[in-house]
Structures are given as structure tokens and as C-alpha cells.
Protein backbone atom coordinates (compact mmCIF):
# COMPACT_ATOMS: atom_id res chain seq x y z
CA UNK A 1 -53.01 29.88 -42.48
CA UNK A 2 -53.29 30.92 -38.46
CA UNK A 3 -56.97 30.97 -36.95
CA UNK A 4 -57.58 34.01 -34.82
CA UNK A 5 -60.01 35.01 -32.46
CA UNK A 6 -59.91 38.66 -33.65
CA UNK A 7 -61.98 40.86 -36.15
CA UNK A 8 -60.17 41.12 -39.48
CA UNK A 9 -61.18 43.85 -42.11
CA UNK A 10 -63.36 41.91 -45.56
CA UNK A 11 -61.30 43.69 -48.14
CA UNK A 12 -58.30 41.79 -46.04
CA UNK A 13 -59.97 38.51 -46.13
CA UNK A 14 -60.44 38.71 -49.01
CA UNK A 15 -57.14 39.45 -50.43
CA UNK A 16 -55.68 36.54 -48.19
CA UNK A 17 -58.42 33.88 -49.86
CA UNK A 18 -56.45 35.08 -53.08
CA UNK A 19 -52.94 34.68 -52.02
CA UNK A 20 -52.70 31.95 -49.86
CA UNK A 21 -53.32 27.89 -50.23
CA UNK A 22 -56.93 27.74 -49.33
CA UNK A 23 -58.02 26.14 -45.85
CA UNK A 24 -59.05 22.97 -46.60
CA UNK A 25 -61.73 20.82 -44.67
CA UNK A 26 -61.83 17.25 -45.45
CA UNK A 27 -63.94 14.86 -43.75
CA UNK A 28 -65.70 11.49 -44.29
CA UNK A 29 -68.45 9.72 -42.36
CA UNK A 30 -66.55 10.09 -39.16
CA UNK A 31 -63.56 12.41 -39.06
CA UNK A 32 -63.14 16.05 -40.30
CA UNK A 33 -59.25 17.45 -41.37
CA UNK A 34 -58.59 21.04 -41.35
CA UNK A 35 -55.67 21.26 -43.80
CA UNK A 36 -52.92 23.85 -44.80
CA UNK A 37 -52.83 25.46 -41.25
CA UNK A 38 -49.86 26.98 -40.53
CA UNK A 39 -47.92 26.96 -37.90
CA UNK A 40 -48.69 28.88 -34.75
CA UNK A 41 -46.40 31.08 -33.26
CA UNK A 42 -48.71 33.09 -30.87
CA UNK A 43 -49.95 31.19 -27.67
CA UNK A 44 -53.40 31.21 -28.95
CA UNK A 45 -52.47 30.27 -32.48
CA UNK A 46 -53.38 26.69 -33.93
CA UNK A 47 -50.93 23.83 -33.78
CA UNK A 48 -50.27 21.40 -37.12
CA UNK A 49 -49.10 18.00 -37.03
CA UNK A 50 -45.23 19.21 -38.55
CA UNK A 51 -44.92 21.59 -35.30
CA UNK A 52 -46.06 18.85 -32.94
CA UNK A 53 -43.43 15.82 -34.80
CA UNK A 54 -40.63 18.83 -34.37
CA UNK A 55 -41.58 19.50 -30.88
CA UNK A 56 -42.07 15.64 -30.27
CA UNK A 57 -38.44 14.98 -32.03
CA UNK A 58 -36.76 18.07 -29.75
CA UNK A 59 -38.40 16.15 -26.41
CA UNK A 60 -37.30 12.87 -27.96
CA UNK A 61 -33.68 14.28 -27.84
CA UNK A 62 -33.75 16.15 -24.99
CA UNK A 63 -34.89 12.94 -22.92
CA UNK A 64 -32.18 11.18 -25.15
CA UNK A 65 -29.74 13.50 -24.26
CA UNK A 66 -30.46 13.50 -20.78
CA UNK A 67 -30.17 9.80 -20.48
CA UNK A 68 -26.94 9.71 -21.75
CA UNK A 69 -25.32 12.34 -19.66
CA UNK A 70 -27.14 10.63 -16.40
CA UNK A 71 -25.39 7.19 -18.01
CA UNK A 72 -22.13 8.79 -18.42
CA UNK A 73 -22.45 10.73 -15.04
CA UNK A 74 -23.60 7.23 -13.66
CA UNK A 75 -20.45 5.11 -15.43
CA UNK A 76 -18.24 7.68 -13.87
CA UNK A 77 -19.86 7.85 -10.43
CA UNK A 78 -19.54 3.83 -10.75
CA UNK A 79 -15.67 4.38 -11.45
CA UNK A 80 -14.49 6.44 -9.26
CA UNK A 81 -16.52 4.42 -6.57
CA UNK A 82 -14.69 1.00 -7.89
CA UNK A 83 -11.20 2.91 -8.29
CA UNK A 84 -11.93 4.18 -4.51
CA UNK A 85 -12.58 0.80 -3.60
CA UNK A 86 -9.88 -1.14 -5.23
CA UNK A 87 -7.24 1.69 -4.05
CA UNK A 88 -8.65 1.51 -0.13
CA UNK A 89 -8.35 -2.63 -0.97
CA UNK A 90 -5.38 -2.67 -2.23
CA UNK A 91 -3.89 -0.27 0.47
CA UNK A 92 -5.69 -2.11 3.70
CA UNK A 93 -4.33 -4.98 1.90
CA UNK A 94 -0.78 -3.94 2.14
CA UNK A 95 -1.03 -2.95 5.57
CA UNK A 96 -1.93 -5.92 6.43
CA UNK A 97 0.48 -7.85 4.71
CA UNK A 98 3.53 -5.32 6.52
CA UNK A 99 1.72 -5.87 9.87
CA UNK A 100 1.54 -9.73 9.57
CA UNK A 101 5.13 -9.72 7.50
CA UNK A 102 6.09 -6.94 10.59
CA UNK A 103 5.08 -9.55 13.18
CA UNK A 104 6.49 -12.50 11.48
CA UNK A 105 10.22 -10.89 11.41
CA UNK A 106 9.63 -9.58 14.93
CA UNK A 107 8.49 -13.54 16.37
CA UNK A 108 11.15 -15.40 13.90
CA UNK A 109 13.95 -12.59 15.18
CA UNK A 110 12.88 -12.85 18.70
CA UNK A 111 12.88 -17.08 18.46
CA UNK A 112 16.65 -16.82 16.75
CA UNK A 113 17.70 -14.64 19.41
CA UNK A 114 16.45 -16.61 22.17
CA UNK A 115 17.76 -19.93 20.58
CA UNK A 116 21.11 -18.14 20.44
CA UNK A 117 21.02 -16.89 23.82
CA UNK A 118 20.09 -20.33 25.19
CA UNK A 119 23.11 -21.21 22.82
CA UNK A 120 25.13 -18.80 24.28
CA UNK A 121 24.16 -19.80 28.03
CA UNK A 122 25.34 -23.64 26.57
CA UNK A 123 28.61 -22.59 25.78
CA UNK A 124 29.40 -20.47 28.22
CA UNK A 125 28.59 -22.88 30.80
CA UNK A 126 30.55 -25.91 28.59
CA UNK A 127 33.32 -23.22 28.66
CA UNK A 128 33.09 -22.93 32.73
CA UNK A 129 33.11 -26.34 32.92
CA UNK A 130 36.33 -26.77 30.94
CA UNK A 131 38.05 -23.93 32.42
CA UNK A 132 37.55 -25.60 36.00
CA UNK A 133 38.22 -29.10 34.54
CA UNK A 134 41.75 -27.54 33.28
CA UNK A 135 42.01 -25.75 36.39
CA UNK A 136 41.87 -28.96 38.43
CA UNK A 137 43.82 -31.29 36.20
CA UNK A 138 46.66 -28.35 36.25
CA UNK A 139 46.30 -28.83 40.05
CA UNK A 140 46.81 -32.55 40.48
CA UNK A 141 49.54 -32.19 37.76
CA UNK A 142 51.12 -29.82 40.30
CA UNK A 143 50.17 -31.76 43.46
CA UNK A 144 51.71 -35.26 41.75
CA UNK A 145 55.04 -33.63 40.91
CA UNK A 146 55.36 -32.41 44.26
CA UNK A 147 54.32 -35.92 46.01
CA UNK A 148 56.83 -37.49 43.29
CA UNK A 149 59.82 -35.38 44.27
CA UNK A 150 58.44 -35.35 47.85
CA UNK A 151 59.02 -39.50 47.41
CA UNK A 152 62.22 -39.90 45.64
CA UNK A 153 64.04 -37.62 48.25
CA UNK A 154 62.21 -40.15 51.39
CA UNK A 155 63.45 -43.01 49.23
CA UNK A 156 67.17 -42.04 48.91
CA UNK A 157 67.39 -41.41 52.78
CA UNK A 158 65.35 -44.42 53.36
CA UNK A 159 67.82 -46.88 51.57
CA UNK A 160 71.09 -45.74 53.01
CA UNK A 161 70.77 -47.06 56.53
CA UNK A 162 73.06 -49.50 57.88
CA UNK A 163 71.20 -49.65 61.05
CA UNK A 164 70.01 -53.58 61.76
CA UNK A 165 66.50 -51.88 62.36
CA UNK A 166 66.07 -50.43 59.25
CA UNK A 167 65.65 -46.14 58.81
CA UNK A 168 62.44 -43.87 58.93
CA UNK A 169 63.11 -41.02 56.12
CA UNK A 170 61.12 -38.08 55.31
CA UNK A 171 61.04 -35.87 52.33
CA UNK A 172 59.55 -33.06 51.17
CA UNK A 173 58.81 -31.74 47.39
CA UNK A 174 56.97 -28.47 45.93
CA UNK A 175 55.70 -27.98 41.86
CA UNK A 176 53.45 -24.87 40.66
CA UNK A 177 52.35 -23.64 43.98
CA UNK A 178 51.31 -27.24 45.23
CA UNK A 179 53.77 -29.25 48.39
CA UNK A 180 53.69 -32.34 49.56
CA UNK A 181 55.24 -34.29 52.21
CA UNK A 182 56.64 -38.03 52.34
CA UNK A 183 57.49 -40.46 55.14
CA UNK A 184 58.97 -43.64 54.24
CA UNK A 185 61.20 -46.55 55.76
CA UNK A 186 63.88 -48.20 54.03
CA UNK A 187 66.45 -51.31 55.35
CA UNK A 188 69.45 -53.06 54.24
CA UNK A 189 69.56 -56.77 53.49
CA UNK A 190 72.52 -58.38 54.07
CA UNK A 191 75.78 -56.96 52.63
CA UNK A 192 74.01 -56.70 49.33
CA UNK A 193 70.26 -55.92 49.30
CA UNK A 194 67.92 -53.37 50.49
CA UNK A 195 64.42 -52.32 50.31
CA UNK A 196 62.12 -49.39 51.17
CA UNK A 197 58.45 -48.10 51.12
CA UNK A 198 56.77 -45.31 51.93
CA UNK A 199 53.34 -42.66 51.06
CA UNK A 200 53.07 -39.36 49.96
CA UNK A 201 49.95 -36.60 50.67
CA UNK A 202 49.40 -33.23 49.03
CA UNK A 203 46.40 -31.22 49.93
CA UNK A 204 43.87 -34.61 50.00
CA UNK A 205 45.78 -36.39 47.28
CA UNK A 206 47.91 -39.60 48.55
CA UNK A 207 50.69 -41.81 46.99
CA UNK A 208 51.98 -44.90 47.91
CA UNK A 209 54.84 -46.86 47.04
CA UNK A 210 58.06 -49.55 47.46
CA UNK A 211 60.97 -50.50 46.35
CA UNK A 212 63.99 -53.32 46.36
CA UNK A 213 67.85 -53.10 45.66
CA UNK A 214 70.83 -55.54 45.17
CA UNK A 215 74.53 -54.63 44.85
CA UNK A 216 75.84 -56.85 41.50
């Protein structure tokens, strides 16, 4: 039953006291109840307890409700945030690791190639070296053929004298480009023996030698 501030006709009252639950008013020594009120729907109507547990279960879920979706908005916000994170991580991680691995390759590949062009500079200078040493040796080769032949034709001149003085004999020899000369002097011994010496020079290289004969 709704309480009303406005008038309402007897012969209505009274056929409402008939038809609907009575209002009730209970009350002991210190509290008072006003029972079977129904509930309001008008802004001035009356308010029982079943309207205010409904409306206090609708807040109840609407705060519950609410709660959730700011937890499930929150979990997701939290998420992303870690997904963000882990993703810019995980790529400044792996530019770093291509810089430093970058810069390693670059130092190791510029340390091999200047070990292999100090190798290089080795060699090439070993090589020099050998190609001079050959040079030189192909040289005195040269040179010592030329003083040899140089010799041998002194020494045949040299030993066919039959002057009692002895002979002077010259000779003169050439091998790869390279001459050299030979003066010698060679003298007969008796009707039987004979002897000569002599040197031989090529271009600061020098040979000296002697011999002796007999007739058998």
C-alpha cells in the first residue's frame, strides 16, 4: 500500500481497507514497523526494505561490474605495456648484438688483412732478396767462366816458350755477358819440364793460379 500526500475520496478508502492487506504498525517499547507498504514508484512514494535490497543488489553489481572491466582494461593496459617493452628489449637488444657482432667482423677482418699485408710485405721482400741473390750468383757464375777460359788460353801460351827467360802470355775469355782478362808467365825447365802462373780479373772478381809440367 503507497502513502500519499493527496486527498482521496472515503467511499475509496474505504473500498481499499477491504481489498488490500491491511497497513500494519508494529512496535514495541522502542521501535515502530510500518508493514505491507508497497513499493513506490512515484518520487514521493514510500520505499520498503525489498526495493532498497534490489536497488542495493543492482549497485552491488554495477560496482562489481565495473571493477572487473577496470581489472580487465587494467590486465590489458599491463600487457600491451609488457609486450611493448619486451618487443623494444628484444629489438634494442638485437641491435646491439649486430652493432657489437658488426664491429667485431669489421676489427677481426681489418687485423687479418693487416697481418696478411705485413705477410705480403715479408714475402715480397724475401722474394726481392732471392731474386737479387740469383741475380748475383748468375753473375759470378758468368764472371768465373769467363776468368776460367780467360786462364786456360794465358796458360797454353805461357808454357810453350823456349825462351831461357821464360814467356809473359795473356788471354782473354767471355760467358753470359761477363769478360775477363788474364796475364800469366810460363818457362821451360830443362829439355823436359815447365811451369807457369798467372791471375785473372772480371769486373772486381780476381783468380789466381799455377801450374808444373814434365815430358815422360
Amino acid at each position: 500500500m503507497r502513502l500519499r500526500h493527496r486527498p482521496v475520496p472515503l467511499a475509496a478508502t474505504l473500498l481499499l481497507a477491504l481489498l488490500l492487506p491491511p497497513l500494519a504498525i508494529a512496535h514495541d517499547a522502542q521501535n515502530q514497523q510500518i508493514k505491507n507498504v508497497a513499493a513506490g514508484t512515484d518520487p514521493s512514494d514510500a520505499v520498503n526494505v525489498a526495493q532498497m535490497e534490489s536497488r542495493d543488489q543492482q549497485v552491488l553489481a554495477a560496482a562489481q561490474k565495473h571493477a572487473e572491466i577496470g581489472d580487465d582494461a587494467t590486465l590489458a593496459a599491463a600487457k600491451a605495456h609488457a609486450n611493448a617493452g619486451d618487443a623494444a628489449t628484444l629489438t634494442a637488444s638485437k641491435a646491439y648484438t649486430d652493432t657489437t657482432a658488426t664491429q667485431t667482423l669489421n676489427s677481426a677482418k681489418a687485423h687479418t688483412d693487416v697481418k696478411f699485408a705485413a705477410w705480403n710485405d715479408t714475402f715480397t721482400q724475401y722474394q726481392q732478396q732471392v731474386d737479387r741473390r740469383f741475380a748475383q750468383t748468375d753473375r759470378r757464375i758468368d764472371q768465373i767462366g769467363a776468368m776460367g777460359s780467360a786462364m786456360t788460353h794465358m796458360a797454353v801460351n805461357a808454357a810453350n816458350g823456349d825462351s831461357a827467360k821464360g814467356r809473359i802470355a795473356l788471354g782473354v775469355g767471355a760467358q753470359g755477358g761477363q769478360g775477363a782478362v788474364s796475364i800469366g808467365y810460363g818457362k821451360r825447365i830443362g829439355d823436359r819440364g815447365s811451369f807457369s802462373f798467372g791471375a785473372s780479373f772480371s769486373n772486381g772478381e780476381s783468380a789466381v793460379g799455377g801450374g808444373f809440367g814434365f815430358d815422360l
